[in-house]
PDB file of N, CA and C in Angstrom:
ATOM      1  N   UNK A   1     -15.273  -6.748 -10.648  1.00  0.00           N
ATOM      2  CA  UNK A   1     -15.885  -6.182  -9.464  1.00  0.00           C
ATOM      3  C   UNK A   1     -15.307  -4.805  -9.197  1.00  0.00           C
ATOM      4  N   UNK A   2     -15.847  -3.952  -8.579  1.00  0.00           N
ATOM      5  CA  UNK A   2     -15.460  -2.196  -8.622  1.00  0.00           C
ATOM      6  C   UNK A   2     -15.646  -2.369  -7.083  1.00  0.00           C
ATOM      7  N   UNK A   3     -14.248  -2.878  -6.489  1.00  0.00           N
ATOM      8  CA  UNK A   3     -13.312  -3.223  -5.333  1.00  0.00           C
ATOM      9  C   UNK A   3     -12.456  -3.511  -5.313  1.00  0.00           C
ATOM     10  N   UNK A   4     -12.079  -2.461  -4.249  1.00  0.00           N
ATOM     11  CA  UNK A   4     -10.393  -3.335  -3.810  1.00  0.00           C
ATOM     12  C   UNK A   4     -10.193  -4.532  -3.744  1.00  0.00           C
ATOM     13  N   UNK A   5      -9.284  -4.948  -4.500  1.00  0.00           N
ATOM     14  CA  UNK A   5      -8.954  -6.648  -4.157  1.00  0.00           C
ATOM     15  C   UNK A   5      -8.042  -7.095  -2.811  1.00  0.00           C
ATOM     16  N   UNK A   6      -7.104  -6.115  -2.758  1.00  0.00           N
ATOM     17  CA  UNK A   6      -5.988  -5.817  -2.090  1.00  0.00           C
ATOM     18  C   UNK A   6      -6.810  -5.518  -0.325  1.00  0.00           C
ATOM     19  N   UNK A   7      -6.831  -6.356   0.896  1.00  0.00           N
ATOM     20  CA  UNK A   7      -7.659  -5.987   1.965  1.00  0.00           C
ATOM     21  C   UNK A   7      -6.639  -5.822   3.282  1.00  0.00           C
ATOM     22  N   UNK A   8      -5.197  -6.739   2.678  1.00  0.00           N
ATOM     23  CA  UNK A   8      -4.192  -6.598   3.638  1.00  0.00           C
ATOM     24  C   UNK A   8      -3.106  -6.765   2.613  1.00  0.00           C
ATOM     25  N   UNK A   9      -1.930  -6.210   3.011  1.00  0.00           N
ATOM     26  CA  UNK A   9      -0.550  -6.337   2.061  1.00  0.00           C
ATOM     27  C   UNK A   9       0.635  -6.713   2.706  1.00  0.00           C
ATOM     28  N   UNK A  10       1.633  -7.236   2.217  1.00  0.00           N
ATOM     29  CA  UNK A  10       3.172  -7.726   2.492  1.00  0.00           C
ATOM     30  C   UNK A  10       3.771  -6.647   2.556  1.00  0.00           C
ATOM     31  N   UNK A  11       4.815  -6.604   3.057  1.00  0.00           N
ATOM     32  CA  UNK A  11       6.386  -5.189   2.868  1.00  0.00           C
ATOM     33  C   UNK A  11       7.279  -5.576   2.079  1.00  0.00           C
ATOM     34  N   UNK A  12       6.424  -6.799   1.964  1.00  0.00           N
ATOM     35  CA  UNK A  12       8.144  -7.774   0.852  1.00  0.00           C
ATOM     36  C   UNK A  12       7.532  -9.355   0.812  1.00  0.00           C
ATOM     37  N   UNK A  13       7.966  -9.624  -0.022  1.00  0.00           N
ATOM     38  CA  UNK A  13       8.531 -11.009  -0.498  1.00  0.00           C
ATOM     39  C   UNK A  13       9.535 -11.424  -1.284  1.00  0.00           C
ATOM     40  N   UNK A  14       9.860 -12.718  -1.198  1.00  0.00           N
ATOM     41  CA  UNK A  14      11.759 -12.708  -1.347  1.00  0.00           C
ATOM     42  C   UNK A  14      11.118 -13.060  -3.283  1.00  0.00           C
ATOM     43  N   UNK A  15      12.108 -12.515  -4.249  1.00  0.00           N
ATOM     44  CA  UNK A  15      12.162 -11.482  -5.565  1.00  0.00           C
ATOM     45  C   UNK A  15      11.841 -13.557  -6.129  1.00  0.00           C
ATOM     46  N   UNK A  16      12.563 -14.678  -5.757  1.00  0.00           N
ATOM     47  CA  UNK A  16      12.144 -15.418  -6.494  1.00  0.00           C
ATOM     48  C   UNK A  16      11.369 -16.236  -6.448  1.00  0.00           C
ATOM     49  N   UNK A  17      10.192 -15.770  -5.254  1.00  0.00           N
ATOM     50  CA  UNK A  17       8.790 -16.588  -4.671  1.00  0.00           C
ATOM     51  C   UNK A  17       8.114 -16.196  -6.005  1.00  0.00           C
ATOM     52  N   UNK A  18       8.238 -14.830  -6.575  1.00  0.00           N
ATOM     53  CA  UNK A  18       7.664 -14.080  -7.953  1.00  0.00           C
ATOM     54  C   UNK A  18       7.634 -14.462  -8.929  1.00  0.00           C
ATOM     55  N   UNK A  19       6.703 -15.026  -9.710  1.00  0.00           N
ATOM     56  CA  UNK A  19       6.465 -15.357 -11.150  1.00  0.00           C
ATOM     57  C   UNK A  19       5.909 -13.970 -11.907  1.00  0.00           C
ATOM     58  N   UNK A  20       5.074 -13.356 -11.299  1.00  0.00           N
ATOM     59  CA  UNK A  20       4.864 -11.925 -12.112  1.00  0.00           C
ATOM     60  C   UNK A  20       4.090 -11.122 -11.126  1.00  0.00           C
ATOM     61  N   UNK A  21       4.199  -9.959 -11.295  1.00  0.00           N
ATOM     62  CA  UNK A  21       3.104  -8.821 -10.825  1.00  0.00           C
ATOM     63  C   UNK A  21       2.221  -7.527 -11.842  1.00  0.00           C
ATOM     64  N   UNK A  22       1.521  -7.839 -10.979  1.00  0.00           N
ATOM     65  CA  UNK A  22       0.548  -6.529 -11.627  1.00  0.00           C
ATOM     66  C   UNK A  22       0.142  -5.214 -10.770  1.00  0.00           C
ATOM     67  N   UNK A  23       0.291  -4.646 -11.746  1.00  0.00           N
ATOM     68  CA  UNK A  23       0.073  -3.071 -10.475  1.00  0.00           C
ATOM     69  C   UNK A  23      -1.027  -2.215 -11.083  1.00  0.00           C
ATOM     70  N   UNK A  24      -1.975  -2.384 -10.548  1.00  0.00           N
ATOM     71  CA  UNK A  24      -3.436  -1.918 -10.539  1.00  0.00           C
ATOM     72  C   UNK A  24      -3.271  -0.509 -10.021  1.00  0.00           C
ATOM     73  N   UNK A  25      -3.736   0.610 -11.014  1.00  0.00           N
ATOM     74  CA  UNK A  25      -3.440   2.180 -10.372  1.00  0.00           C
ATOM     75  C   UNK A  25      -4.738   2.408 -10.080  1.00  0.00           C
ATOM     76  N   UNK A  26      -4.760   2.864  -8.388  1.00  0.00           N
ATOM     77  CA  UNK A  26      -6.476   4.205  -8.374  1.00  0.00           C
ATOM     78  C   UNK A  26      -7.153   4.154  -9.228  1.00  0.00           C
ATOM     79  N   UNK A  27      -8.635   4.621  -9.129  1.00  0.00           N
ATOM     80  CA  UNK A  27      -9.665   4.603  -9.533  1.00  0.00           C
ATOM     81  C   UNK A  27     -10.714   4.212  -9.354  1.00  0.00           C
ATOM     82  N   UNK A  28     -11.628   4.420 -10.262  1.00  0.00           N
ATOM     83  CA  UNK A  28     -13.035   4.115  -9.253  1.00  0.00           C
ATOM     84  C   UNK A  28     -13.416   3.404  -8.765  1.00  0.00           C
ATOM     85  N   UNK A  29     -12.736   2.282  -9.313  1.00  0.00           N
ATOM     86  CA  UNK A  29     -13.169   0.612  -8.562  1.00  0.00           C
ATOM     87  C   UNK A  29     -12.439   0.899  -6.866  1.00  0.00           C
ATOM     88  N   UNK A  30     -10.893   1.411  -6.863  1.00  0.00           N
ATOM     89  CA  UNK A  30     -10.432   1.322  -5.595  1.00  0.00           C
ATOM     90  C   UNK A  30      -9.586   2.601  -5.379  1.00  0.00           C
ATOM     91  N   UNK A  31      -9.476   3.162  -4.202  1.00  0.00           N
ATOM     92  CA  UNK A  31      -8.771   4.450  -3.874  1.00  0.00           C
ATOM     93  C   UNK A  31      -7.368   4.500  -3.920  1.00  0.00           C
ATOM     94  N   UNK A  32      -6.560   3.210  -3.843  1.00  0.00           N
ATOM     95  CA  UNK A  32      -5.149   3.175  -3.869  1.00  0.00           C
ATOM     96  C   UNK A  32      -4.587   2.075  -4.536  1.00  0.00           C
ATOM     97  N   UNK A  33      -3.396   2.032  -4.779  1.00  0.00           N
ATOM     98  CA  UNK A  33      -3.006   1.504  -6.275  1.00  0.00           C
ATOM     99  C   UNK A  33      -2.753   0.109  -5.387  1.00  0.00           C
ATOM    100  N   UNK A  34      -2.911  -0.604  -6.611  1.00  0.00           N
ATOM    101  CA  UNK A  34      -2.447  -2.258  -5.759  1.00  0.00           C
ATOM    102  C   UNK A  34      -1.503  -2.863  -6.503  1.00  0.00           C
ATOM    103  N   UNK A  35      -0.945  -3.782  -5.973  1.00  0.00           N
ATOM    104  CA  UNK A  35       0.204  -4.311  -6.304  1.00  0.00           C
ATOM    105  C   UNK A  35      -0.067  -5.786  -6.090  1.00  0.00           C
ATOM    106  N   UNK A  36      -0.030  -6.827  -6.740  1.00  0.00           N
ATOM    107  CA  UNK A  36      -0.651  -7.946  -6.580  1.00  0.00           C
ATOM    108  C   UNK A  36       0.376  -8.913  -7.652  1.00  0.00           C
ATOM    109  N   UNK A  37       1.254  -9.664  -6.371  1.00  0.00           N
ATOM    110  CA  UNK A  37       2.249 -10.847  -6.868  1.00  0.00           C
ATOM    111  C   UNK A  37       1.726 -12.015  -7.306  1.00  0.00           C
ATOM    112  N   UNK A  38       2.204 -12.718  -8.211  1.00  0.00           N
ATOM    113  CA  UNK A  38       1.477 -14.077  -8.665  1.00  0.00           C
ATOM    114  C   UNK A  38       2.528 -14.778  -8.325  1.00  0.00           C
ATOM    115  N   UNK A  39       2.329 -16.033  -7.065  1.00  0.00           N
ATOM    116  CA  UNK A  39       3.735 -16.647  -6.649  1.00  0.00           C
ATOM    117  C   UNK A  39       4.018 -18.002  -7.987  1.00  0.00           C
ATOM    118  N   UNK A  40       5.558 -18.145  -7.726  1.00  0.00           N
ATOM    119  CA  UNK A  40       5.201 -19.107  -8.277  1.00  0.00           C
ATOM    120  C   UNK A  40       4.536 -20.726  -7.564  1.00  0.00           C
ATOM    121  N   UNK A  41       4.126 -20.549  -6.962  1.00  0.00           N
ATOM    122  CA  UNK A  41       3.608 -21.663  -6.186  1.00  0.00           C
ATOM    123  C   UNK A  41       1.583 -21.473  -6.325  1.00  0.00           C
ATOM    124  N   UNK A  42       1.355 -20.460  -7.285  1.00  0.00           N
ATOM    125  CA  UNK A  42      -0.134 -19.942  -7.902  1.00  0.00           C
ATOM    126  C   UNK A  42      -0.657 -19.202  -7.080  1.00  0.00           C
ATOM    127  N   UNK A  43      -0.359 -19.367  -5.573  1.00  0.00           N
ATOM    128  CA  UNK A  43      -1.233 -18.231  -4.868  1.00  0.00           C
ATOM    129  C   UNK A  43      -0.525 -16.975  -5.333  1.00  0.00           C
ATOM    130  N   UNK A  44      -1.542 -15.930  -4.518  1.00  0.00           N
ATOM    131  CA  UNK A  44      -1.616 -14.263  -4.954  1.00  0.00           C
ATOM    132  C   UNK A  44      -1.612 -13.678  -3.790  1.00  0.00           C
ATOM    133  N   UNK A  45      -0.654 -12.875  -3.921  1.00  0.00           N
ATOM    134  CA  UNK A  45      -0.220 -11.913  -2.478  1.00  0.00           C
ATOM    135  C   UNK A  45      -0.412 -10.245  -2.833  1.00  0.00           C
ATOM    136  N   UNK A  46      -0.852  -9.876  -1.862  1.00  0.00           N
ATOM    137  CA  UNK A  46      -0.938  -8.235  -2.452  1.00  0.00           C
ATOM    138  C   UNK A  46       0.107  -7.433  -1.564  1.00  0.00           C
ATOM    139  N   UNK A  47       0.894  -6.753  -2.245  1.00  0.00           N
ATOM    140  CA  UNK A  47       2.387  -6.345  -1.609  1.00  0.00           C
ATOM    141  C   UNK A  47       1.646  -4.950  -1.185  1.00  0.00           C
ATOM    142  N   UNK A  48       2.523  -4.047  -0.756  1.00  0.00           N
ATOM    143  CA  UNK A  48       2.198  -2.345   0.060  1.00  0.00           C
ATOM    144  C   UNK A  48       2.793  -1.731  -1.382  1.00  0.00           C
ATOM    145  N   UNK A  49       2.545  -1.242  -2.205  1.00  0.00           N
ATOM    146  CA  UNK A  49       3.242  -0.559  -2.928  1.00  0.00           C
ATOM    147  C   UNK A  49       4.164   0.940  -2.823  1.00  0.00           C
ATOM    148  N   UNK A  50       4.071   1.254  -1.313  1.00  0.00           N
ATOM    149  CA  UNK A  50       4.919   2.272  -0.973  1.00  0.00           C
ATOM    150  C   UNK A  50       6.066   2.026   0.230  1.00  0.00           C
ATOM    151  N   UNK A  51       5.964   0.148   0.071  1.00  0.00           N
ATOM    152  CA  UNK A  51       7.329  -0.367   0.933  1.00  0.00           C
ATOM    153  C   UNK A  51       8.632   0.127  -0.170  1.00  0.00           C
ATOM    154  N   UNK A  52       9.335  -0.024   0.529  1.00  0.00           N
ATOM    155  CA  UNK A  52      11.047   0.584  -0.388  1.00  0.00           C
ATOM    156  C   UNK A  52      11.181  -0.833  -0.937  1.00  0.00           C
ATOM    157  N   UNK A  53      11.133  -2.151  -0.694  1.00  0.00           N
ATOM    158  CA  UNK A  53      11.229  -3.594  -1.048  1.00  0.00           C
ATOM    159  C   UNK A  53      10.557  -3.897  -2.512  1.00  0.00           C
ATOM    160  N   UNK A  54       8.827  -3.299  -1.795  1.00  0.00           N
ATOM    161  CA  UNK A  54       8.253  -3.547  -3.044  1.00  0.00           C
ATOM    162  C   UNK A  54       8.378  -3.035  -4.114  1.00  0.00           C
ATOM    163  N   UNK A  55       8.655  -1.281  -4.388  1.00  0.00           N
ATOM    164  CA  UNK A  55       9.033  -0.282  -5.112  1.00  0.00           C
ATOM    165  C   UNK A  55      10.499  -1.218  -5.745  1.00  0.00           C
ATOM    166  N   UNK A  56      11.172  -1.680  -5.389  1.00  0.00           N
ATOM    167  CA  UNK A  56      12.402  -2.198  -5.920  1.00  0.00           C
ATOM    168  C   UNK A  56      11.942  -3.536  -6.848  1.00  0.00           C
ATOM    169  N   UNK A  57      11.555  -4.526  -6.209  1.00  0.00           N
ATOM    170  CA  UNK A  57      10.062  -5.732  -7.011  1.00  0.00           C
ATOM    171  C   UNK A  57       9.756  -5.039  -8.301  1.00  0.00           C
ATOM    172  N   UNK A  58       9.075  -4.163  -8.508  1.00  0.00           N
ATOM    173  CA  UNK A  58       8.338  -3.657  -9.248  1.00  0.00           C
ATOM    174  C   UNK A  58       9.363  -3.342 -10.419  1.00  0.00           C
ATOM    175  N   UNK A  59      10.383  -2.598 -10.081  1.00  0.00           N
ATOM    176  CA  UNK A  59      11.643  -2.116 -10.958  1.00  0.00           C
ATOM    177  C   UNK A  59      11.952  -2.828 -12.042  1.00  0.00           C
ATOM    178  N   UNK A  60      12.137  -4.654 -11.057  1.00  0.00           N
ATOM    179  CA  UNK A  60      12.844  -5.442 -11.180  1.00  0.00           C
ATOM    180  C   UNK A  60      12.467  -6.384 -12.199  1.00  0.00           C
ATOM    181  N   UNK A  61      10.540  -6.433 -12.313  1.00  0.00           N
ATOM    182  CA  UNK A  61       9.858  -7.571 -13.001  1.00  0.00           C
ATOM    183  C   UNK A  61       9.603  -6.614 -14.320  1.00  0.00           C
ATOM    184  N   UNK A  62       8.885  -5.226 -13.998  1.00  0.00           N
ATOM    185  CA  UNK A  62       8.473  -4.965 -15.010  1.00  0.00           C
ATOM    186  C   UNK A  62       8.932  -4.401 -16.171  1.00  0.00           C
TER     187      UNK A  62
END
């Protein structure tokens, strides 16, 4: 789909709710980059990717 998936976001989640993330950059589908946690519990959370928390997340998995 050529949409944002991402409609509301987290500032954080604690580093071992995280089984993996993906970070979706801009473009035509959506205007700002997304950041989208896969818990381990299967749901999917979409983090802020310009929290200082999440920026650290990101460091950390990928």
């Amino acid at each position: 789909e050529l949409r944002c998936q991402c409609l509301q976001t987290l500032q954080g989640i604690h580093l071992k709710n995280i089984q993996s993330v993906k970070v979706t950059p801009s473009g035509p589908h959506c205007a700002q980059t997304e950041v989208i946690a896969t818990l381990k519990n299967g749901q999917e959370a979409c983090l802020n990717p310009e929290a200082p928390m999440v920026k650290r997340i990101i460091h950390k998995m990928l």
